[in-house]
Each structure stands twice: as structure tokens, then as C-alpha cells.
Protein backbone atom coordinates (compact mmCIF):
# COMPACT_ATOMS: atom_id res chain seq x y z
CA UNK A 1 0.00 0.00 0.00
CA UNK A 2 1.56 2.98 -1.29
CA UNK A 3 1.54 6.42 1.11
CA UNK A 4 -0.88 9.44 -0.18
CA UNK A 5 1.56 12.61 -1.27
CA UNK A 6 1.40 15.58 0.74
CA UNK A 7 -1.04 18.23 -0.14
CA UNK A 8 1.58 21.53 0.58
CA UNK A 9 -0.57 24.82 0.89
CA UNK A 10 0.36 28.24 1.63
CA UNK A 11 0.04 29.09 4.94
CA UNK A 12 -3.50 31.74 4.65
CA UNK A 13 -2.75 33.21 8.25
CA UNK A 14 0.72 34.41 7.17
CA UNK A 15 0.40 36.15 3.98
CA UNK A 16 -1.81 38.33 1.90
CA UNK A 17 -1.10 38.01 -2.39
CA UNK A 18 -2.29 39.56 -5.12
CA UNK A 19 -1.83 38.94 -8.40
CA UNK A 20 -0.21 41.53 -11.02
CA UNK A 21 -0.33 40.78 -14.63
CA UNK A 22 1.86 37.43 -14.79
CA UNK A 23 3.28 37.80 -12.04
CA UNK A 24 1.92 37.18 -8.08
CA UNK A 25 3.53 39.72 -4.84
CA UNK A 26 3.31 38.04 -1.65
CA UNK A 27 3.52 39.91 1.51
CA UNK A 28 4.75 38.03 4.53
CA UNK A 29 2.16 39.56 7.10
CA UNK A 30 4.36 38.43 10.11
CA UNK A 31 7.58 39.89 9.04
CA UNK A 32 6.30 42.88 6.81
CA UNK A 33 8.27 41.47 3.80
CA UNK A 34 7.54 41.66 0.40
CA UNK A 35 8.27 39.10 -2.75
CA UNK A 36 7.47 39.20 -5.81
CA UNK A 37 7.13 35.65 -8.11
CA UNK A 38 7.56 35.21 -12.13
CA UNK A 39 5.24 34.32 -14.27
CA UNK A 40 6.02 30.78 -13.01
CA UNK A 41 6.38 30.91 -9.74
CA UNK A 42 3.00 32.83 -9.96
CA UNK A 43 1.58 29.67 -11.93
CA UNK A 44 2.61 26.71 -8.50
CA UNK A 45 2.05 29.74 -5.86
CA UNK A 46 -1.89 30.12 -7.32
CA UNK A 47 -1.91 26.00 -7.02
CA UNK A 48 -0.46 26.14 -3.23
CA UNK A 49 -2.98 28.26 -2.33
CA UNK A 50 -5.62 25.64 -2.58
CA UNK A 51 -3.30 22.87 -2.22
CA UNK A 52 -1.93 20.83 -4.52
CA UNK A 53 0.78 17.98 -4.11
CA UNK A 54 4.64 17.96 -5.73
CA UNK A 55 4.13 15.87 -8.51
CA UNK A 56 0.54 18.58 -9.52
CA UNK A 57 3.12 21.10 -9.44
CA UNK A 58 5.76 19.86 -11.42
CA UNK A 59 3.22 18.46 -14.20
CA UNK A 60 1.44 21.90 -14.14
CA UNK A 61 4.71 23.56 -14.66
CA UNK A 62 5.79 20.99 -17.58
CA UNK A 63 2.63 21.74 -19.05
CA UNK A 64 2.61 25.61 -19.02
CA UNK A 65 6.57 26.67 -18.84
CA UNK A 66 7.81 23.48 -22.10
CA UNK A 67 11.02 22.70 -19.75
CA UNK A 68 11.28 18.51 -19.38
CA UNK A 69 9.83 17.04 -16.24
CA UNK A 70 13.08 16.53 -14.50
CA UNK A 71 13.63 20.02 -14.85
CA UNK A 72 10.56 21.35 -13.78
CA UNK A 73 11.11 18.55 -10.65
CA UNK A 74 14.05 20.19 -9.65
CA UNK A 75 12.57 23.60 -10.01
CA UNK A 76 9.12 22.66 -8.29
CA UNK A 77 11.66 21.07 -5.35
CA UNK A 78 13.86 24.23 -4.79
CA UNK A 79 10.20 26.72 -4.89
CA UNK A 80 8.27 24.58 -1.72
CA UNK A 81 11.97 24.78 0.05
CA UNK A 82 12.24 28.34 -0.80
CA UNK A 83 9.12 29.27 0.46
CA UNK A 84 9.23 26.77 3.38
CA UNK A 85 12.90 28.51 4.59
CA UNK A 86 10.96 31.60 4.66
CA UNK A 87 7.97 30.42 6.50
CA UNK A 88 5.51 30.93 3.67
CA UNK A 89 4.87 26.93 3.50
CA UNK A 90 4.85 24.75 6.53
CA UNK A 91 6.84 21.70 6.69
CA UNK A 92 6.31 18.49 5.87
């Protein structure tokens, strides 16, 4: 019996987003910090919010961004620890 994947979601009590044009801003409510995400990282961020699991991400991201799935795997892997280092995603 195989495990379920992890649903990763954004953490709603932390930040407030909007989107602009392609791209999303963020705004760490906690810290009073401000990113700002590509057209990409817009794409997986709008998927987090609702929750969606590694491998949604990475075949979203192979679907809309043309890069090869290991690529996009790699890429998908260093956005949730990116936003999990600062505090935007819990943990696993």
C-alpha cells in the first residue's frame, strides 16, 4: 500500500497576495516582507494556495513553462523549500 503525497498549501494566516499581470507579490504579514514571483512561480504559488501535491506542481509547470519534467522537478523542489525557509509553507 503505497503512502498518499502531501497536499503543501500556503500558509492563509501568514500572507496576503495579489496577483499583477503574470506575475503574483506576496507579503509576509508576520515579518512585513515583500516578494514578488515570475510568471512561473506565480503559476505553483496560485496551485499552493488551494493545495496541490509535488508531482501537480511539477506536471502543471511541464505543461505551461515546455522545460522537461526533471527540470521542472528540480525547479518545483527548490520553490516549496524556498518558500518553506521563509515560512511561507509549513513543513512536511
Amino acid at each position: 500500500m503505497s503512502r498518499p503525497e502531501t497536499v503543501h498549501r500556503v500558509d492563509p494566516t501568514r500572507v496576503a497576495w495579489r496577483r499583477a499581470g503574470d506575475e503574483v507579490v506576496v507579503l509576509d504579514t508576520d515579518r512585513s516582507v515583500y516578494f514578488g514571483l515570475d510568471r512561473c512561480g506565480a503559476l505553483l504559488w496560485q496551485r499552493l494556495v488551494g493545495g496541490a501535491t509535488q508531482r501537480e506542481l511539477v506536471t502543471v509547470l511541464v505543461a505551461d513553462a515546455a522545460v522537461d519534467r526533471d527540470r521542472a522537478s528540480a525547479d518545483v523542489a527548490a520553490f516549496l523549500d524556498d518558500l518553506r525557509r521563509h515560512g511561507l509553507l509549513p513543513g512536511p
